[in-house]
N, C-alpha and C. Protein backbone atom coordinates (compact mmCIF):
# COMPACT_ATOMS: atom_id res chain seq x y z
N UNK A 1 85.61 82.57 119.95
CA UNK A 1 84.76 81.54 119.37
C UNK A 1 83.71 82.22 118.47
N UNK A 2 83.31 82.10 117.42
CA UNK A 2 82.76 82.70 116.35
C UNK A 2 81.21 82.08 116.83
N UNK A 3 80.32 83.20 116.37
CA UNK A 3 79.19 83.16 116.69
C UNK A 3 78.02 82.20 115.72
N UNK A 4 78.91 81.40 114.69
CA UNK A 4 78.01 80.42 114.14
C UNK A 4 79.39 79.79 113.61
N UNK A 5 78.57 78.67 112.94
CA UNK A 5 79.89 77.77 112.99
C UNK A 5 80.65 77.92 111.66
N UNK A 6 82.21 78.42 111.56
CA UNK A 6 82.96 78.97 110.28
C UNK A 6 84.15 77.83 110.01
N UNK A 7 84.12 78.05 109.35
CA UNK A 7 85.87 76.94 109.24
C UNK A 7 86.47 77.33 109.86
N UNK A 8 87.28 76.31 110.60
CA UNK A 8 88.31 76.41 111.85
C UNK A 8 89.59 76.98 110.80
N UNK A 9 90.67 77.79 111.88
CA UNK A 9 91.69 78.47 111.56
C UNK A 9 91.91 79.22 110.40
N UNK A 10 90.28 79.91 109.77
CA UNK A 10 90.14 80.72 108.70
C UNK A 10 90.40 82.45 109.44
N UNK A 11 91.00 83.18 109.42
CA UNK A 11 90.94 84.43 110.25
C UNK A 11 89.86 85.28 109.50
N UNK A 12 89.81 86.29 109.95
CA UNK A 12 89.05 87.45 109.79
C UNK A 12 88.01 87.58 108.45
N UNK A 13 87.24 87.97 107.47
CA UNK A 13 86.42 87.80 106.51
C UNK A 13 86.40 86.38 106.25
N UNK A 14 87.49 85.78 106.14
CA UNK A 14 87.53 84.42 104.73
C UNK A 14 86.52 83.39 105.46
N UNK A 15 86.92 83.55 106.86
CA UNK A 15 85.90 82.18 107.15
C UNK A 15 84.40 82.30 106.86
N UNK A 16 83.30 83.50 107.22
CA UNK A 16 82.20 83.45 106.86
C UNK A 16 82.18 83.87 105.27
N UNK A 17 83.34 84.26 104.36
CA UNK A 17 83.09 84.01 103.18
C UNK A 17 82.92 82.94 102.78
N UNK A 18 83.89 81.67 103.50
CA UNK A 18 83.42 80.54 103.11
C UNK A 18 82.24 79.79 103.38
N UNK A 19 81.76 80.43 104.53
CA UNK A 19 80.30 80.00 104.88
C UNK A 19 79.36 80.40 104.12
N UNK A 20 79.16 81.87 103.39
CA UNK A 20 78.50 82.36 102.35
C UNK A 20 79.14 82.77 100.71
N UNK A 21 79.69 81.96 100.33
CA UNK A 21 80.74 82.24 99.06
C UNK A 21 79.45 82.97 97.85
N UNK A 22 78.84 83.10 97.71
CA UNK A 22 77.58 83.76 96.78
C UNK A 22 77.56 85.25 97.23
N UNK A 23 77.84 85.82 98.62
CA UNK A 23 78.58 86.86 98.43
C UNK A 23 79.70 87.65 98.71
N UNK A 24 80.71 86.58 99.11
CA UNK A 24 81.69 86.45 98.75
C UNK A 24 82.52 87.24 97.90
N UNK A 25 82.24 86.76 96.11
CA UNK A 25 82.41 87.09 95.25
C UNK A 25 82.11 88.59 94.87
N UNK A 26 81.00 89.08 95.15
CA UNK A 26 81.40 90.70 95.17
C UNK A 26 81.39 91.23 96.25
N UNK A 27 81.87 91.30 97.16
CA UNK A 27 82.70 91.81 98.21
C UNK A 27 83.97 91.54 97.83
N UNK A 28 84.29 90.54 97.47
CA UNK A 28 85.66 90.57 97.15
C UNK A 28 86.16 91.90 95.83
N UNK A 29 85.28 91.27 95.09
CA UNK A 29 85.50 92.78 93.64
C UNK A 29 84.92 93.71 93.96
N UNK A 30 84.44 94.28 94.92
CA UNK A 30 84.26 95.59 95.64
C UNK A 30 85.80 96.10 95.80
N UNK A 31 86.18 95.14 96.92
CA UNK A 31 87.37 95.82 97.36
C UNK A 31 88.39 95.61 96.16
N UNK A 32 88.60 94.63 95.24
CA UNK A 32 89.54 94.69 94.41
C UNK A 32 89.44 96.16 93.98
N UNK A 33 88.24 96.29 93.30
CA UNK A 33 87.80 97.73 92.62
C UNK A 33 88.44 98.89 93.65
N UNK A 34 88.08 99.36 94.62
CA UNK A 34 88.13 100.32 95.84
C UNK A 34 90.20 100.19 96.01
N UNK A 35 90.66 99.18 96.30
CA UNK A 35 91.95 98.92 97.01
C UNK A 35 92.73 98.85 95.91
N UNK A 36 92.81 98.40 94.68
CA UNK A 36 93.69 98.12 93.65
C UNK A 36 93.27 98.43 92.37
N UNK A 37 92.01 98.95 91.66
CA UNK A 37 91.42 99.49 90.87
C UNK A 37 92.71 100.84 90.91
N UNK A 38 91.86 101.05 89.07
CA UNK A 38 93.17 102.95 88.66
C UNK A 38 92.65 103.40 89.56
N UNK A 39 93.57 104.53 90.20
CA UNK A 39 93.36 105.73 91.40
C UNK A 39 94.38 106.37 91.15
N UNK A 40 93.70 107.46 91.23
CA UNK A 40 95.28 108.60 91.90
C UNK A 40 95.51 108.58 93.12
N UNK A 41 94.86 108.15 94.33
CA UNK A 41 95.50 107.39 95.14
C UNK A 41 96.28 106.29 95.02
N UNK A 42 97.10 106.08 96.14
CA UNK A 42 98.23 105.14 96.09
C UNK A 42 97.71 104.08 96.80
N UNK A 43 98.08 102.82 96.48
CA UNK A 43 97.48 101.68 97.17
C UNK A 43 97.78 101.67 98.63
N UNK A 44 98.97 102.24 98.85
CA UNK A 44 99.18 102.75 100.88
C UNK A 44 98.13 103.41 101.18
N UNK A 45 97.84 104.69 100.31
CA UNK A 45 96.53 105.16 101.04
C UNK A 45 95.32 105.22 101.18
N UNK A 46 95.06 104.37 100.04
CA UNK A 46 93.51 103.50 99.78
C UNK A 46 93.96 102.78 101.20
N UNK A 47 94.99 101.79 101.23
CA UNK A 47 94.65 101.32 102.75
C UNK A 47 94.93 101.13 104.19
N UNK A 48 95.43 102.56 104.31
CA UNK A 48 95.86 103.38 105.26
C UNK A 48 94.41 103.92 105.60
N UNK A 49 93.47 104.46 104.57
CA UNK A 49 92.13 104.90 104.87
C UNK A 49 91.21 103.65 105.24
N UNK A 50 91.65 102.24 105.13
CA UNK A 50 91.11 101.02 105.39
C UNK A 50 91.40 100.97 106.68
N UNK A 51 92.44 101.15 106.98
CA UNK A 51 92.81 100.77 108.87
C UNK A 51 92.20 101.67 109.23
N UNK A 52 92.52 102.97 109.23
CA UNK A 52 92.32 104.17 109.77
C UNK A 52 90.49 103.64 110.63
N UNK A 53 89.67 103.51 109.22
CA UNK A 53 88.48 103.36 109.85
C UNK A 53 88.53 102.37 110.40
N UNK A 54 89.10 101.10 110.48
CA UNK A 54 88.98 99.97 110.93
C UNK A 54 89.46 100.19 112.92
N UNK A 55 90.45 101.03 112.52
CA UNK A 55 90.90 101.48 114.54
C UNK A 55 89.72 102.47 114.89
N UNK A 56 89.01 102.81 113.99
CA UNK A 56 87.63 103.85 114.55
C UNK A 56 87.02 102.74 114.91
N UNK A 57 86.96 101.67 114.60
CA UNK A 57 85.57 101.05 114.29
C UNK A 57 86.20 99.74 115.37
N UNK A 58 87.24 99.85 116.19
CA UNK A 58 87.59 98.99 117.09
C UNK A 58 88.02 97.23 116.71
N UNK A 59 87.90 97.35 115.38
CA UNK A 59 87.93 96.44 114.29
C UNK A 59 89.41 95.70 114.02
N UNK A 60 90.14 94.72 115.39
CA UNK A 60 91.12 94.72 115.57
C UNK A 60 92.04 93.50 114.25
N UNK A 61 91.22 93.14 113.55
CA UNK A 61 91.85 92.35 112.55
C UNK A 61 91.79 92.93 111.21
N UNK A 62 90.86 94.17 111.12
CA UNK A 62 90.79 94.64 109.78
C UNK A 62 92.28 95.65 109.85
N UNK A 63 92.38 96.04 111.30
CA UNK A 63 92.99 97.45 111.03
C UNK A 63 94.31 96.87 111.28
N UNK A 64 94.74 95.57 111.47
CA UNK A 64 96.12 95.00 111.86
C UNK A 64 96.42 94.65 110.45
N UNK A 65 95.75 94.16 109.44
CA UNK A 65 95.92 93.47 108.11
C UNK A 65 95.89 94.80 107.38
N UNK A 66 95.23 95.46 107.46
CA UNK A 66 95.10 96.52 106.28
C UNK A 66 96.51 97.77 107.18
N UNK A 67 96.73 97.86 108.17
CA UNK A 67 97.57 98.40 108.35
C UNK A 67 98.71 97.49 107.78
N UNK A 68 99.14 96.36 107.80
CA UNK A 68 100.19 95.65 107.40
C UNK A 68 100.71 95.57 106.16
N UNK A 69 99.63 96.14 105.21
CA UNK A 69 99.02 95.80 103.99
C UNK A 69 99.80 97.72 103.36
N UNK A 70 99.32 98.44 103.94
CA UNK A 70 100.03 99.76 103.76
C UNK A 70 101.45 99.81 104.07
N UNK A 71 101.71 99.28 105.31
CA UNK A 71 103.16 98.92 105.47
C UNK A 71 104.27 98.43 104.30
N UNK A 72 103.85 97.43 104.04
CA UNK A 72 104.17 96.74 102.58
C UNK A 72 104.57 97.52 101.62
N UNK A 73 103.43 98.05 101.21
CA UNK A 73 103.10 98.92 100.41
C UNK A 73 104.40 100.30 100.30
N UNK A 74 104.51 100.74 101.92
CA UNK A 74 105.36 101.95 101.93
C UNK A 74 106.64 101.50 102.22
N UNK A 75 106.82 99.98 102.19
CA UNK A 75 108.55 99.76 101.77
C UNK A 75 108.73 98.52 102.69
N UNK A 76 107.70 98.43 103.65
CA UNK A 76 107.88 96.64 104.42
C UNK A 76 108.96 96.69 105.51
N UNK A 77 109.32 98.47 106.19
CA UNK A 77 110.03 98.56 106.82
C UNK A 77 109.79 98.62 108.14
N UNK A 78 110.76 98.93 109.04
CA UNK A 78 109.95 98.97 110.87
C UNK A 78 109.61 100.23 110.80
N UNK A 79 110.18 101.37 110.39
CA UNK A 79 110.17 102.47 110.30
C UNK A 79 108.68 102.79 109.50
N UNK A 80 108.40 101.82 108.53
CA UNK A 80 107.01 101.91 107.82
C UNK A 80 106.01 101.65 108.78
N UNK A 81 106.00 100.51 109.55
CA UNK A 81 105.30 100.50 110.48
C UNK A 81 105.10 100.78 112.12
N UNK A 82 106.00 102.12 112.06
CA UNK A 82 105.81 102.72 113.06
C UNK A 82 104.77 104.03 112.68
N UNK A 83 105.41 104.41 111.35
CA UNK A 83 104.26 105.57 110.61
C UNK A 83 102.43 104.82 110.62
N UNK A 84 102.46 103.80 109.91
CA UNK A 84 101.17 103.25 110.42
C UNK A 84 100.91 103.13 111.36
N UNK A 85 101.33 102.95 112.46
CA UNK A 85 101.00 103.23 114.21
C UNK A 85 100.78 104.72 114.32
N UNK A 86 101.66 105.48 113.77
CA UNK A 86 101.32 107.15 114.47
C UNK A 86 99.82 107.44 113.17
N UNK A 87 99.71 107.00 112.37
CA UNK A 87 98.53 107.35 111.55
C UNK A 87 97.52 106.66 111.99
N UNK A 88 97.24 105.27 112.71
CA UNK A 88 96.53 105.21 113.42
C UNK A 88 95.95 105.73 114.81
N UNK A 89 96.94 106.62 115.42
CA UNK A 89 96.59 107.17 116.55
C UNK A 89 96.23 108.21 116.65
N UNK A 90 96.76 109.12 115.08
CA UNK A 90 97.15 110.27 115.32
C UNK A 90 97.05 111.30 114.09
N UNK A 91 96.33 110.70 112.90
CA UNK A 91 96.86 110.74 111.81
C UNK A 91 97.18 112.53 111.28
N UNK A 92 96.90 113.16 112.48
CA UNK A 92 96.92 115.14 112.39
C UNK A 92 98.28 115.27 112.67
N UNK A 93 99.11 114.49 113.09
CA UNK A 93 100.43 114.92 113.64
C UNK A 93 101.49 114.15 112.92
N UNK A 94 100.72 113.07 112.26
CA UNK A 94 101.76 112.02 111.28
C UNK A 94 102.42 112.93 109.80
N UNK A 95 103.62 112.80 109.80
CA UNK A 95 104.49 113.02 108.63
C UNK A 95 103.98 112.30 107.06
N UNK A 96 102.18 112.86 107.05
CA UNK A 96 102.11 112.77 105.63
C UNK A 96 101.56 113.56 105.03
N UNK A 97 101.15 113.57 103.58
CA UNK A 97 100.67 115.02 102.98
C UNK A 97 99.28 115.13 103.35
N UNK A 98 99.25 116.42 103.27
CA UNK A 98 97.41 117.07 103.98
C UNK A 98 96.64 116.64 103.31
N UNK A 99 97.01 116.35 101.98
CA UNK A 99 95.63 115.57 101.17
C UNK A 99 95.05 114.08 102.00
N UNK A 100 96.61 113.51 102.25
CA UNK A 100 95.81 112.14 103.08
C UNK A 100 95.24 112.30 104.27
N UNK A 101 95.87 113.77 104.99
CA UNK A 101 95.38 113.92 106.16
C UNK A 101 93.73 114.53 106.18
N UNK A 102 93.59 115.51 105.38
CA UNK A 102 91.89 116.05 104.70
C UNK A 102 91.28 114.94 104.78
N UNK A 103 91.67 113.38 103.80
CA UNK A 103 90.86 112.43 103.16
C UNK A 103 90.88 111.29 104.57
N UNK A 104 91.21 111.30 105.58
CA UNK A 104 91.03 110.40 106.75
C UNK A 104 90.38 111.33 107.43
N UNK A 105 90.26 112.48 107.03
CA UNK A 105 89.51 112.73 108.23
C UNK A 105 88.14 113.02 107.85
N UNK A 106 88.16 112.89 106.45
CA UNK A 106 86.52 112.68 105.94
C UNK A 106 86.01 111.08 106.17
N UNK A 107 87.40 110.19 106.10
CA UNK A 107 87.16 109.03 106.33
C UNK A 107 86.57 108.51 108.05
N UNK A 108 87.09 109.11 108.57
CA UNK A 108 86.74 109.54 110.08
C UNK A 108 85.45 109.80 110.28
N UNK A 109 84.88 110.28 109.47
CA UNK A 109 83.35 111.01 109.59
C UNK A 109 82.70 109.93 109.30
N UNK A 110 83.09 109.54 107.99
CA UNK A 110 82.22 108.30 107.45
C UNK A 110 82.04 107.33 108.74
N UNK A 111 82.96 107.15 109.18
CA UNK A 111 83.00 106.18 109.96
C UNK A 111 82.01 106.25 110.97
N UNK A 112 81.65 107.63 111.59
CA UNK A 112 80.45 107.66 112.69
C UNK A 112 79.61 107.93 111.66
N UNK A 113 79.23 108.28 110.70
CA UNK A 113 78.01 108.27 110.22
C UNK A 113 78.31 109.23 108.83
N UNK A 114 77.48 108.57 107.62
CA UNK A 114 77.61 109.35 106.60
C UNK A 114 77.51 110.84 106.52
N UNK A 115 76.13 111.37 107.57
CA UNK A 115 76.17 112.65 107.62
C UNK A 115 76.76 113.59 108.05
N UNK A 116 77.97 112.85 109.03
CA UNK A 116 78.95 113.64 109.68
C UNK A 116 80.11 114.16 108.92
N UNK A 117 80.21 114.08 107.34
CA UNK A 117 80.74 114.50 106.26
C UNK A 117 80.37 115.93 105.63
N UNK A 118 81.21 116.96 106.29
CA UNK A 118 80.38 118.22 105.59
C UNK A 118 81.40 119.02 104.38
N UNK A 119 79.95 119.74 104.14
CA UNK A 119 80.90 120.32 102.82
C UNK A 119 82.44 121.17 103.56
N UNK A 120 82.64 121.12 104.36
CA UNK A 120 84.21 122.05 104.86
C UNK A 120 84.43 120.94 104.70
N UNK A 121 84.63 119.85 105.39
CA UNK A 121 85.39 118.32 104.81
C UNK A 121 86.09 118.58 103.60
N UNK A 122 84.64 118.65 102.60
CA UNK A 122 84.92 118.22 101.33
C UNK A 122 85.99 119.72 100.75
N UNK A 123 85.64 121.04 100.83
CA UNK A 123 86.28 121.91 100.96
C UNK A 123 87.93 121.91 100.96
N UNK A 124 88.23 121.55 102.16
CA UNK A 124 89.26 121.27 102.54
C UNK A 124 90.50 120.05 101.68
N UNK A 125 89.57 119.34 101.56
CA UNK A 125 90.00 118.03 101.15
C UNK A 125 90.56 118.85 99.59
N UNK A 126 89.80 119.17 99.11
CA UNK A 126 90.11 119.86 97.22
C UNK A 126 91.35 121.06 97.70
N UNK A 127 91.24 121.64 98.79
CA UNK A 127 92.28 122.85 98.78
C UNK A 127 93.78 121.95 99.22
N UNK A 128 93.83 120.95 99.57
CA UNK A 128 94.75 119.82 99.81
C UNK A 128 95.23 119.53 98.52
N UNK A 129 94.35 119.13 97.59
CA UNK A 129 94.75 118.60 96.19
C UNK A 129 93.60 117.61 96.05
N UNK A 130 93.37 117.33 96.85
CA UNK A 130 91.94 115.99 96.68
C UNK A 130 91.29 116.16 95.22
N UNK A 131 90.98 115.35 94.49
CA UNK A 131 89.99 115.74 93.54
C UNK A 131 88.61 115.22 94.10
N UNK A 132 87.84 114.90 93.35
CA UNK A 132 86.22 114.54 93.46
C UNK A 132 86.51 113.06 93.33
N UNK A 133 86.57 112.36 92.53
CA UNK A 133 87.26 111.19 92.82
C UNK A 133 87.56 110.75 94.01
N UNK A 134 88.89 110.97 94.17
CA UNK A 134 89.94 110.74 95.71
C UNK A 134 88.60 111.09 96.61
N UNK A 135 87.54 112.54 96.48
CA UNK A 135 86.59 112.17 97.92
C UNK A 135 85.82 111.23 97.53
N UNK A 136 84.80 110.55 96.34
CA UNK A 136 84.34 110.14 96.34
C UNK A 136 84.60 108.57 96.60
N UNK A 137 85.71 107.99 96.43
CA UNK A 137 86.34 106.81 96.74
C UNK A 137 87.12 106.62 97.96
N UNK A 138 87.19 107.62 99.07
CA UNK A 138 87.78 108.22 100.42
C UNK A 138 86.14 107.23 100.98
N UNK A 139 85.06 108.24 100.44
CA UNK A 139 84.05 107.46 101.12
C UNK A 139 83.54 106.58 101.08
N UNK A 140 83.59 105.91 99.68
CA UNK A 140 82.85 104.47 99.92
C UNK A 140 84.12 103.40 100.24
N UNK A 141 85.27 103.77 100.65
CA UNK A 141 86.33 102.99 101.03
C UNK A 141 86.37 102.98 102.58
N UNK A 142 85.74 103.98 103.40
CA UNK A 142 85.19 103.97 104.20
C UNK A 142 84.56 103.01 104.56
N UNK A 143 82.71 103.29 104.02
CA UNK A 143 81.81 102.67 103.87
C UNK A 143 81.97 101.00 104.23
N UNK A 144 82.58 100.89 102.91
CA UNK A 144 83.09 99.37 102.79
C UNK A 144 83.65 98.93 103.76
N UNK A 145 84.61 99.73 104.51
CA UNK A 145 85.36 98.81 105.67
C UNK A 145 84.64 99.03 106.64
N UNK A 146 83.77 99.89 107.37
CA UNK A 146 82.41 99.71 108.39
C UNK A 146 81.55 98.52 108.15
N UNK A 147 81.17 98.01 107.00
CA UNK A 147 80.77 96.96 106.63
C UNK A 147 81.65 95.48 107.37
N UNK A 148 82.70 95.88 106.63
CA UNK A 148 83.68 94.56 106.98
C UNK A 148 83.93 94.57 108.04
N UNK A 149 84.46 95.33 108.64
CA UNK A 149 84.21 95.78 110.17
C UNK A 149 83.34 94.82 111.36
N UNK A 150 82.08 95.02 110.39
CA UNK A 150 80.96 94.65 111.23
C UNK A 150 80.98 93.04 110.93
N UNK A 151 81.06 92.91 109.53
CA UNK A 151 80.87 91.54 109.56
C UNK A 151 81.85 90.44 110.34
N UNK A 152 83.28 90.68 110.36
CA UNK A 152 84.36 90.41 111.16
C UNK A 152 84.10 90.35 112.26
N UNK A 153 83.56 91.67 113.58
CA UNK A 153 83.25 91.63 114.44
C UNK A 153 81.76 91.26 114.98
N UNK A 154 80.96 90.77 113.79
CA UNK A 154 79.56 90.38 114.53
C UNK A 154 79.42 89.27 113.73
N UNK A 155 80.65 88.20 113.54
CA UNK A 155 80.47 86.98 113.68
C UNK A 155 81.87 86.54 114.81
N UNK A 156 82.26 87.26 115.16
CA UNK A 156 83.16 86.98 116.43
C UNK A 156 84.67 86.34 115.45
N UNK A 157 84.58 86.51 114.48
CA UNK A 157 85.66 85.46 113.47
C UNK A 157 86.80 85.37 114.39
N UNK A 158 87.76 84.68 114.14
CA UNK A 158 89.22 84.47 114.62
C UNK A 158 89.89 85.25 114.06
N UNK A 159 90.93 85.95 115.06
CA UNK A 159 91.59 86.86 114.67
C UNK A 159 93.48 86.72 115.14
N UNK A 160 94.26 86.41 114.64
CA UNK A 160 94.93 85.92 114.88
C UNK A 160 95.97 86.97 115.95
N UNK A 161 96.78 86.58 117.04
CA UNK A 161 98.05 87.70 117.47
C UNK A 161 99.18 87.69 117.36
N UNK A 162 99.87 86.96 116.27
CA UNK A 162 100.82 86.59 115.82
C UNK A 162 101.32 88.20 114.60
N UNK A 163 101.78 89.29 115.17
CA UNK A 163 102.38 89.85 114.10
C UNK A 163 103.07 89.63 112.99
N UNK A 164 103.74 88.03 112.43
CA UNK A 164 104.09 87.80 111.39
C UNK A 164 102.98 87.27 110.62
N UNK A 165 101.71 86.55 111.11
CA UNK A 165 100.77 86.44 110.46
C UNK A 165 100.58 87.53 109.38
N UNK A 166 100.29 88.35 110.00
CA UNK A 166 100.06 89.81 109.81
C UNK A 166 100.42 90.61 108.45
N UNK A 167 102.61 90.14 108.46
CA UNK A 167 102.83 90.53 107.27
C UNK A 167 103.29 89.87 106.73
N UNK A 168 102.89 88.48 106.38
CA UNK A 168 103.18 87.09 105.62
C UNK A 168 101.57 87.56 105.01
N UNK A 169 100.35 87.58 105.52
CA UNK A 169 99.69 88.28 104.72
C UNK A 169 99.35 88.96 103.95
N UNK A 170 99.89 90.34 104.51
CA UNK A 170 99.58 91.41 103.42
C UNK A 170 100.91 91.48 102.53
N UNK A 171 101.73 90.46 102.61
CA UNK A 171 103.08 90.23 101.03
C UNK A 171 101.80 89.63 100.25
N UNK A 172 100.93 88.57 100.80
CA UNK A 172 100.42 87.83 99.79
C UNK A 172 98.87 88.68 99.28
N UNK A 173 98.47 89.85 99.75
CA UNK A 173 97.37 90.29 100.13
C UNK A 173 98.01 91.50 98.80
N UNK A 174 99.21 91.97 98.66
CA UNK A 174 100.03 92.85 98.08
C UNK A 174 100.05 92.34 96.73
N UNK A 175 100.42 91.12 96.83
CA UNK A 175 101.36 90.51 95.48
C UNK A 175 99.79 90.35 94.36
N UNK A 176 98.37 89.76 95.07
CA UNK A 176 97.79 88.83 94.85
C UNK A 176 96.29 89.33 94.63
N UNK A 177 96.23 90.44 95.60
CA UNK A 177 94.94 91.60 95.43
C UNK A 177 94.01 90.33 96.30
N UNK A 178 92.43 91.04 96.50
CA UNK A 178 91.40 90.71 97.15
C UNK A 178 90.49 89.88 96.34
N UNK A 179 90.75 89.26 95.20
CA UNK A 179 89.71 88.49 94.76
C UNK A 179 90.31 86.74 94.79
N UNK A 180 89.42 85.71 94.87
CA UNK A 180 89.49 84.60 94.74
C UNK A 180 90.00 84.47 96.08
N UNK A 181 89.48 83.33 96.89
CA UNK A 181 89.94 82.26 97.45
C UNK A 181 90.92 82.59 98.50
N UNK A 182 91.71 82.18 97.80
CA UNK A 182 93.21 82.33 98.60
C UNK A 182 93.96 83.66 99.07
N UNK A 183 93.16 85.05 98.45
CA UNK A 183 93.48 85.96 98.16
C UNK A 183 93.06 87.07 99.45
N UNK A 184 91.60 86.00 99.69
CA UNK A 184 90.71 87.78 100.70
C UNK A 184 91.44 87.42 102.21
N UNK A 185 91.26 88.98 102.34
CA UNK A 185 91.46 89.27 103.72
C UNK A 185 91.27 89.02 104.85
């Protein structure tokens, strides 16, 4: 039961966006910018680094959608989303390149606290391939989902347990990006 009153059967962000649509609107083009903006990251791992913090952050609807959302992304297979399960648990032992593994685990830091980001992080992350970029958008992609995080979980929103929810979403979350209406997360 949500801790003030949201539109019924809105899940996770959208309902207190609709309760506050004024800011809304850039939160939404935050993340458009951050998740689907040019990157030399790949849109899997812009939000693969979205779940990632979102299972730090105990954040059980950000990190089910944005994991679903990478899934998609890496082919919409079971096999895709078993890799998003071992990168959420595990992401040091998961079968992907060290750059993503460097850049979650700076994302990791972010997540307990900005200062827990040190220059070996950052170090590391560039001897991976990382550029300055990739860290600098590692962290406020972070950032951003501690935010959402919070707002999700400290209005109690509805969160749905229906795993096809999940990726009937992020097809439309994929196809459609994070801005307008019908679109956010």
């Amino acid at each position: 039961m949500p801790h003030i009153p949201l539109p019924e059967g809105v899940p996770g962000p959208r309902g207190p966006m609709l309760f506050r649509p004024e800011t809304a609107e850039p939160m939404s083009e935050m993340a458009e910018v951050l998740m689907r903006g040019p990157s030399t990251l790949t849109l899997a791992e812009r939000e693969l680094i979205g779940m990632y913090v979102s299972a730090q952050n105990d954040c059980r609807y950000c990190q089910t959608i944005h994991g679903a959302v990478a899934a998609h992304h890496l082919g919409a297979t079971e096999e895709q989303e078993l890799l998003v399960q071992q990168i959420k648990c595990d992401p040091s032992t998961a079968p992907i390149s060290p750059k993503l593994k460097a850049l979650l685990k700076i994302a990791g830091h972010v997540q307990q606290g900005g200062k827990h980001v040190t220059a070996e992080d950052t170090v590391q992350a560039r001897e991976q391939g990382a550029t300055d970029l990739e860290i600098h958008d590692t962290v406020l992609i972070a950032a951003n989902f501690c935010m959402m995080n919070r707002y999700v979980d400290g209005l109690a929103t509805w969160t749905p347990d229906d795993p096809d929810f999940y990726r009937q979403r992020a097809a439309n979350l994929a196809q459609h990006g994070y801005t307008g209406s019908a679109s956010r997360s």
